[in-house]
C-alpha atoms as a PDB file:
ATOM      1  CA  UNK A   1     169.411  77.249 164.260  1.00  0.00           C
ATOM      2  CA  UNK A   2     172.096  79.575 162.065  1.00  0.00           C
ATOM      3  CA  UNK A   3     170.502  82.566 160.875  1.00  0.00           C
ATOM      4  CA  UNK A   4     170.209  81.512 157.536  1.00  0.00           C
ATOM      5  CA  UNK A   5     167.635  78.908 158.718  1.00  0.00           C
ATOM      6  CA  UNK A   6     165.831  81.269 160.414  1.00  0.00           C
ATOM      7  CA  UNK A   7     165.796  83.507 157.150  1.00  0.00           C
ATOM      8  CA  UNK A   8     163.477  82.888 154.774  1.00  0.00           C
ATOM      9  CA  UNK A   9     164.811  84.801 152.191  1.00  0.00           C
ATOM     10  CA  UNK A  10     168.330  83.548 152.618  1.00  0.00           C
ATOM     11  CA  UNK A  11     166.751  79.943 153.395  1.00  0.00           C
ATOM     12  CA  UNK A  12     165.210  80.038 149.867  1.00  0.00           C
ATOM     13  CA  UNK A  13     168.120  81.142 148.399  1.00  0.00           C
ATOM     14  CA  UNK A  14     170.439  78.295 150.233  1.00  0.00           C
ATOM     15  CA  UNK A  15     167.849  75.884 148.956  1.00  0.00           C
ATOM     16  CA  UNK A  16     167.697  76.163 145.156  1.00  0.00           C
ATOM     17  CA  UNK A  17     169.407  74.062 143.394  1.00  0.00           C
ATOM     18  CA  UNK A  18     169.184  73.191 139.935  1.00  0.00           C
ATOM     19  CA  UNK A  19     167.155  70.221 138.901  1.00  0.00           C
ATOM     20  CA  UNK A  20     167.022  68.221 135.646  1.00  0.00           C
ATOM     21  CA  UNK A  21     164.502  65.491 136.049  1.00  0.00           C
ATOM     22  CA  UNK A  22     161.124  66.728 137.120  1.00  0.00           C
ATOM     23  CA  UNK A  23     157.094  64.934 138.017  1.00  0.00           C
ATOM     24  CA  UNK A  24     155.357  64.878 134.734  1.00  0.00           C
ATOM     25  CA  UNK A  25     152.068  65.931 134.157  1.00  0.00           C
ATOM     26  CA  UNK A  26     152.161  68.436 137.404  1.00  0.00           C
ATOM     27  CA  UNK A  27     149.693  71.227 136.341  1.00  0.00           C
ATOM     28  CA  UNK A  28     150.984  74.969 138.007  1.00  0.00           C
ATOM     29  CA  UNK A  29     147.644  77.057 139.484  1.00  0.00           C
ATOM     30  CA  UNK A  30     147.592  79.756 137.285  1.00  0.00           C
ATOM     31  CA  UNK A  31     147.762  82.161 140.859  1.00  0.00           C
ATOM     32  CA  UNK A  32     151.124  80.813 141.390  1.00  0.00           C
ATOM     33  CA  UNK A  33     152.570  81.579 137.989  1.00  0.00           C
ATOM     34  CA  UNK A  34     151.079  85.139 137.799  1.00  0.00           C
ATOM     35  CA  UNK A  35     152.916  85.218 141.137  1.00  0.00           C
ATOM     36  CA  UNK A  36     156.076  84.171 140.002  1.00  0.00           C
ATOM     37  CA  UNK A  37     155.976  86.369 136.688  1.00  0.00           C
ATOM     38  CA  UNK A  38     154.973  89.462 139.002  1.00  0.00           C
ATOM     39  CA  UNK A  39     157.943  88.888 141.179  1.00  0.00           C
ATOM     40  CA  UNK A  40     160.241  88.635 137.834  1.00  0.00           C
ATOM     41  CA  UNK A  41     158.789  91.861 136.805  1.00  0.00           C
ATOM     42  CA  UNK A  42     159.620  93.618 140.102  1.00  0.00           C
ATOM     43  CA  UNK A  43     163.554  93.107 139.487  1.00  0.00           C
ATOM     44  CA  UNK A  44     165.679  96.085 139.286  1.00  0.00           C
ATOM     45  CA  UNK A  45     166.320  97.468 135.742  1.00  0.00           C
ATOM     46  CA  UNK A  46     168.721  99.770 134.431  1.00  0.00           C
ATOM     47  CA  UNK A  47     166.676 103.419 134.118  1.00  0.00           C
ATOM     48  CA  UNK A  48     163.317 101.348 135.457  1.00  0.00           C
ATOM     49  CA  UNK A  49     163.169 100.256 131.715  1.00  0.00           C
ATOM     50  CA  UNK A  50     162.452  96.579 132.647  1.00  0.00           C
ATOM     51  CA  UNK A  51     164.662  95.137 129.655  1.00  0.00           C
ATOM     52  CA  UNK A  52     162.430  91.672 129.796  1.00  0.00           C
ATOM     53  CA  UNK A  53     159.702  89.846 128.069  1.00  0.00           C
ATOM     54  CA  UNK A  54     158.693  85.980 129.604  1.00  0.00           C
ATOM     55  CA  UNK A  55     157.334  83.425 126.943  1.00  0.00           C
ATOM     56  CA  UNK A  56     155.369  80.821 128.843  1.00  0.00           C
ATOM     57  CA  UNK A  57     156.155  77.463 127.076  1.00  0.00           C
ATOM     58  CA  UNK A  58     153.603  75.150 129.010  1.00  0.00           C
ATOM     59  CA  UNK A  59     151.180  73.388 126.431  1.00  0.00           C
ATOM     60  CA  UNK A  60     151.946  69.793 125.170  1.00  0.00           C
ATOM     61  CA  UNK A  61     152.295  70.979 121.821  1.00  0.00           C
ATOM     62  CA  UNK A  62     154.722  73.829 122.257  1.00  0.00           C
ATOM     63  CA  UNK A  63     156.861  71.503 125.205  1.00  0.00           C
ATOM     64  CA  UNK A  64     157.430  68.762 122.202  1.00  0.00           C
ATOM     65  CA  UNK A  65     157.806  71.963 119.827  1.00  0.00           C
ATOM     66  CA  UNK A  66     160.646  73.113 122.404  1.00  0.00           C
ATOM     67  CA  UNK A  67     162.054  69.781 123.012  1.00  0.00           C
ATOM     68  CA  UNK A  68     164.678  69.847 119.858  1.00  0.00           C
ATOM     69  CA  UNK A  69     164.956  73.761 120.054  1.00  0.00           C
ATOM     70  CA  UNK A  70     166.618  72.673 123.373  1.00  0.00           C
ATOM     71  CA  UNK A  71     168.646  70.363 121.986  1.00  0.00           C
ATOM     72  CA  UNK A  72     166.576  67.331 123.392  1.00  0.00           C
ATOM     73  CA  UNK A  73     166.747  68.205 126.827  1.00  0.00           C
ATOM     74  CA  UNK A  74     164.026  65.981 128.508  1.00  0.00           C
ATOM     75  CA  UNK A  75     163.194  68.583 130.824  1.00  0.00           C
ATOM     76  CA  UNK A  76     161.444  70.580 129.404  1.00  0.00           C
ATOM     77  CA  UNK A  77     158.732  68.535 128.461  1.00  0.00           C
ATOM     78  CA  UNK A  78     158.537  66.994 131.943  1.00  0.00           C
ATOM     79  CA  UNK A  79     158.376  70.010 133.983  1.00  0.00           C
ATOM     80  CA  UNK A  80     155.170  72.368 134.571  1.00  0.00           C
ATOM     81  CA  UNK A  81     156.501  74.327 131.990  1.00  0.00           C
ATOM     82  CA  UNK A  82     159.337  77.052 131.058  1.00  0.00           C
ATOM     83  CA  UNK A  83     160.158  80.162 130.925  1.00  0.00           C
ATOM     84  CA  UNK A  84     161.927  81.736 127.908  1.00  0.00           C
ATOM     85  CA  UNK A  85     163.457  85.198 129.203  1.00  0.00           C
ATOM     86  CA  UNK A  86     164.299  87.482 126.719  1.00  0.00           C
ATOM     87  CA  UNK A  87     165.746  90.888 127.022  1.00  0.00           C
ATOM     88  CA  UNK A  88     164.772  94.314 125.252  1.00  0.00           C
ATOM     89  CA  UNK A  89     166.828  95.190 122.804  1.00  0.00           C
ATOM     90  CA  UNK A  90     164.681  98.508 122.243  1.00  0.00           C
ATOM     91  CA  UNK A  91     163.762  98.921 126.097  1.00  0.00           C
ATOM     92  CA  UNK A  92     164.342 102.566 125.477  1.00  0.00           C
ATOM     93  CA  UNK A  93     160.801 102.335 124.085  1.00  0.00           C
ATOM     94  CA  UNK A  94     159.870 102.042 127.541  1.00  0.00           C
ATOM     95  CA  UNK A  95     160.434 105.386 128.660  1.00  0.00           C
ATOM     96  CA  UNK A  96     156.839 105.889 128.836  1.00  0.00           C
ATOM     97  CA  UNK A  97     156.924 104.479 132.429  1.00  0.00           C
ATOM     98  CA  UNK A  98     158.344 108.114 133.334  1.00  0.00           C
ATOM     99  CA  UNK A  99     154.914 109.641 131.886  1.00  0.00           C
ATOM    100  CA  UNK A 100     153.412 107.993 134.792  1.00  0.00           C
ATOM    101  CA  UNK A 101     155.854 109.582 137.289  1.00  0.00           C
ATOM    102  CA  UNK A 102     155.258 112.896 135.823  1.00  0.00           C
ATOM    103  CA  UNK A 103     151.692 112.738 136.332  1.00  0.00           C
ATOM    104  CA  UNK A 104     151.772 111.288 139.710  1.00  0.00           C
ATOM    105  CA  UNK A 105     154.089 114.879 140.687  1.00  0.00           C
ATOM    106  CA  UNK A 106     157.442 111.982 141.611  1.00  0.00           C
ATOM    107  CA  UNK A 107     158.853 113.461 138.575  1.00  0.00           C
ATOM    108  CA  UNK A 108     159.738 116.786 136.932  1.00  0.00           C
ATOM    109  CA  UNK A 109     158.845 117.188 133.523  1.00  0.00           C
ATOM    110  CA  UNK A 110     162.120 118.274 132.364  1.00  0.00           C
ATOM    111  CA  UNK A 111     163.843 115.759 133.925  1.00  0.00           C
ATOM    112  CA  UNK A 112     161.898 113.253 132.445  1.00  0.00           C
ATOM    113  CA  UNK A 113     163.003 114.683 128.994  1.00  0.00           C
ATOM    114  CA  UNK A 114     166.450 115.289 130.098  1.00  0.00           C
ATOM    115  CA  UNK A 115     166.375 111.225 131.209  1.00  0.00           C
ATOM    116  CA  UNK A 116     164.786 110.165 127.731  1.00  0.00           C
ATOM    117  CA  UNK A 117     167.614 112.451 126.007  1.00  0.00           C
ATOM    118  CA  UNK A 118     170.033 110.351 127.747  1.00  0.00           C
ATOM    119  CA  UNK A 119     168.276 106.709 127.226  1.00  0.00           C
ATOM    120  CA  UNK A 120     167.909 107.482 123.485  1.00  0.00           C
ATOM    121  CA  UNK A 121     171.360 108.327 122.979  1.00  0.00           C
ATOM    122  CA  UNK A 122     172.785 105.630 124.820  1.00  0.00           C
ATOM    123  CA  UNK A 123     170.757 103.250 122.375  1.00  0.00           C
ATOM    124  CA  UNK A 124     172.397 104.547 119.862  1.00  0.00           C
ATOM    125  CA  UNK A 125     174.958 101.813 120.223  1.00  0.00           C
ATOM    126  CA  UNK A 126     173.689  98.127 119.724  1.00  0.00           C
ATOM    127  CA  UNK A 127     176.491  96.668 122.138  1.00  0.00           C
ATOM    128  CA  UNK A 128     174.727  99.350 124.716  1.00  0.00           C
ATOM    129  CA  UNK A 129     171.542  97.416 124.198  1.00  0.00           C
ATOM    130  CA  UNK A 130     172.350  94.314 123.751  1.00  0.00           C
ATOM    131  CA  UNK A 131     174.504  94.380 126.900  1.00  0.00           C
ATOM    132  CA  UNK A 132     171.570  95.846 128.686  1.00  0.00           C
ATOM    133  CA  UNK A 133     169.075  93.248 127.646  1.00  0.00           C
ATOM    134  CA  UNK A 134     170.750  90.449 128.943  1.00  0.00           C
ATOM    135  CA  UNK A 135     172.255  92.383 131.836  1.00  0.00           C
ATOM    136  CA  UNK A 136     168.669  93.764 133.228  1.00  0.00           C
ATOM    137  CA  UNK A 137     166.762  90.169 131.881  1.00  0.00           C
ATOM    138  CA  UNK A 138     168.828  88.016 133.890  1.00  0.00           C
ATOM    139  CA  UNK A 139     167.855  90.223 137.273  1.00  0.00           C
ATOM    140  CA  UNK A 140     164.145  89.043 136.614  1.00  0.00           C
ATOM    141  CA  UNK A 141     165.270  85.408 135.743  1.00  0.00           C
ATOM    142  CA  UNK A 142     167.062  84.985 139.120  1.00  0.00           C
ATOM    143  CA  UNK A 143     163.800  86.099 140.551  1.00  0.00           C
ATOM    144  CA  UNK A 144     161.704  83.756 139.018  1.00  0.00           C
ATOM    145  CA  UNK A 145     163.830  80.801 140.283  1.00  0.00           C
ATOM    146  CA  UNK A 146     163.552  82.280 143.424  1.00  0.00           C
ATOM    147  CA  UNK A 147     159.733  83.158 143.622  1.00  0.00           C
ATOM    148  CA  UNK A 148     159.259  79.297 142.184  1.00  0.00           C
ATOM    149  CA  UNK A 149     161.319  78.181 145.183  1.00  0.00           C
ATOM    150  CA  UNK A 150     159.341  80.114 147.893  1.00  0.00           C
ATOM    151  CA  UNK A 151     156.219  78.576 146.155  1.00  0.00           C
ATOM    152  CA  UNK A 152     157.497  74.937 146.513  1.00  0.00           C
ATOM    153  CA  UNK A 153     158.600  74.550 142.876  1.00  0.00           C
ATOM    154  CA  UNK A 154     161.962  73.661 141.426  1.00  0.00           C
ATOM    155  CA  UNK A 155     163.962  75.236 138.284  1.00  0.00           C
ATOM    156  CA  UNK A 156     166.842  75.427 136.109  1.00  0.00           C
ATOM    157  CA  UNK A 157     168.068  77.800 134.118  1.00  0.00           C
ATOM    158  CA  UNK A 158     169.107  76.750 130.469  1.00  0.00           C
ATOM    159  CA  UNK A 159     171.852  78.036 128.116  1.00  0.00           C
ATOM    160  CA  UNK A 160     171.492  74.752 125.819  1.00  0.00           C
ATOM    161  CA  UNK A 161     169.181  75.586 123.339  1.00  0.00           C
ATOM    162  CA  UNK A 162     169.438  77.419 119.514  1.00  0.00           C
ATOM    163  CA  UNK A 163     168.227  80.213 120.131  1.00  0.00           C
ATOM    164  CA  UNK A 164     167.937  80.924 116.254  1.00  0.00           C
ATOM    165  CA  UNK A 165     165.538  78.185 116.067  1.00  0.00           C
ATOM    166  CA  UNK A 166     163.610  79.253 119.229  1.00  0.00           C
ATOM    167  CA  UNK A 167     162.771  82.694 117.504  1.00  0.00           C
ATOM    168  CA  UNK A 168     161.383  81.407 114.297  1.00  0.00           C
ATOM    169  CA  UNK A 169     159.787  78.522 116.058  1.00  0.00           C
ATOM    170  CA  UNK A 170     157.465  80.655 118.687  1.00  0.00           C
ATOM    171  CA  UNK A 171     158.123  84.099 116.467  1.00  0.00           C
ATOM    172  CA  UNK A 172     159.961  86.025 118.536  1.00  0.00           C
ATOM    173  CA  UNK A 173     159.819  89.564 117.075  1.00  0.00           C
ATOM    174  CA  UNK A 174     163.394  90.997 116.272  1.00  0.00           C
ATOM    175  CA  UNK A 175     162.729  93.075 119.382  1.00  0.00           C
ATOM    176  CA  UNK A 176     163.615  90.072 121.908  1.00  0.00           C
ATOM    177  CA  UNK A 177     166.562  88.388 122.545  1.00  0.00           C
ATOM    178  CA  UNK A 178     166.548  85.184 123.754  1.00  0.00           C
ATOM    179  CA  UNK A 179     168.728  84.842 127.107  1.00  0.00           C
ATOM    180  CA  UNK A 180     168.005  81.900 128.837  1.00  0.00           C
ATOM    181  CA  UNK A 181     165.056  79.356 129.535  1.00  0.00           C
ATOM    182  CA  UNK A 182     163.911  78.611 132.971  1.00  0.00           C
ATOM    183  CA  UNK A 183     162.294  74.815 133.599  1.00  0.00           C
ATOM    184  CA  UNK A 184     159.977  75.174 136.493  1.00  0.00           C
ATOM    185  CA  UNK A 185     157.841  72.124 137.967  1.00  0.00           C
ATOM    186  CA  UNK A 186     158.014  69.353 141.120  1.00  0.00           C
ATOM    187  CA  UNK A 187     161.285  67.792 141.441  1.00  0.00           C
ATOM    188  CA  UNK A 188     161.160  64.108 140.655  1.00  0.00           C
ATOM    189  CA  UNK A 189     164.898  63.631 141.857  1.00  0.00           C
ATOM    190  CA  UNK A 190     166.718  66.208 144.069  1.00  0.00           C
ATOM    191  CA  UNK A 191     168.928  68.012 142.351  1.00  0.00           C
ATOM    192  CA  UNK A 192     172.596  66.835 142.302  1.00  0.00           C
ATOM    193  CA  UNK A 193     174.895  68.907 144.977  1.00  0.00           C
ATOM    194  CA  UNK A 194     176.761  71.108 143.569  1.00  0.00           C
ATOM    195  CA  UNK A 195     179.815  72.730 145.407  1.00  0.00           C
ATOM    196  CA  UNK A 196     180.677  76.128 145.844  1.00  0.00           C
ATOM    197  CA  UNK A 197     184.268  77.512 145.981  1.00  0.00           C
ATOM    198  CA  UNK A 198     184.864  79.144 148.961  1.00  0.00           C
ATOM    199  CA  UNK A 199     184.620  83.369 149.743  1.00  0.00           C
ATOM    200  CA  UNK A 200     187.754  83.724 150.076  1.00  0.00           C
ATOM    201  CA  UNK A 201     188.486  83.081 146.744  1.00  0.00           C
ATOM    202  CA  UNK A 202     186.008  84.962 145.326  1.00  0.00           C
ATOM    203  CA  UNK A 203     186.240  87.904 147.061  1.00  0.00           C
ATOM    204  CA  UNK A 204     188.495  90.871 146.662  1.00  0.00           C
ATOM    205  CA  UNK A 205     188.433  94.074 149.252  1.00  0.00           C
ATOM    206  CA  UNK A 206     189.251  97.209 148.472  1.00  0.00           C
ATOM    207  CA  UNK A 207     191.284  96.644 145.040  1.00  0.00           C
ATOM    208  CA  UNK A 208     193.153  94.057 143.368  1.00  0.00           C
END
């Protein structure tokens, strides 16, 4: 067996693929979705300001709601349901995290208000946040296709959707910016292979 079959992480990873046609009316345990969110929320962020938000689109109502949002995209009203990730556009709000470290002694005070100093100044700039949010989001959606994997589920991430229409339809506060949705459910058709171009052409040592 090559290592990355004896890998489960790597194994997972090799595995997921992106599929498009899923089993309808497969109901997710509610354990194995907090699961999967909790893994999302353990993805690295920028200044441990986890830039993210995850709106669970899994009633039969908001699916059909969703359907020409995503521009009729039969997927995701087939699958279990879907995850809309969408970054923090004011994650320096979130600097209260570093209260916590404070008061568990991991953290100087000072520090913490040199850090915030720094955070709130580099918000300042909406191309600063805006980069961040979909920068940091988009850690925690890669690990909610991957968690789904490990849990015997299939995804796909989605850029095809208006994501105008997906604020005022599920009232996304001006906060949140949509960055992708995430079908998750049981594969009714393996998803189609997709080839990958080889590392040496996407690799570059040292410098250019």
């Amino acid at each position: 067996m090559s290592k990355v079959e004896l890998n489960e992480t790597l194994r997972v990873i090799s595995e997921r693929h992106s599929v498009k046609k899923y089993e309808t009316g497969v109901q997710m345990p509610e354990e194995d979705l907090q699961m999967i969110l909790k893994a999302a929320g353990e993805a690295p962020s920028a200044w441990n300001l986890q830039h993210w938000k995850f709106l669970v689109i899994e009633s039969e109502a908001d699916k059909q709601k969703l359907l020409p949002i995503a521009y009729n995209q039969s997927q995701v009203a087939e699958s279990c349901l879907t995850v809309a990730v969408l970054g923090d556009l004011e994650a320096n709000r979130n600097t209260v995290i570093y209260d916590q470290a404070v008061e568990a002694g991991f953290l100087k005070a000072d520090i913490r208000d040199a850090l915030v100093g720094q955070i709130n100044g580099a918000y300042q700039s909406p191309q600063v946040a805006r980069d961040s949010a979909i920068r940091n989001a988009s850690l925690a959606a890669q690990n909610i296709m991957l968690a789904a994997k490990s849990l015997g589920y299939d995804t796909c991430p989605m850029s095809g959707f208006n994501p105008e229409q997906l604020i005022e339809g599920f009232n996304i506060p001006d906060r949140y910016l949509p960055v992708m949705l995430i079908t998750v459910g049981k594969a009714k058709e393996p998803a189609h292979p997709s080839g990958r171009l080889p590392l040496s052409e996407t690799i570059v040592r040292g410098s250019f």
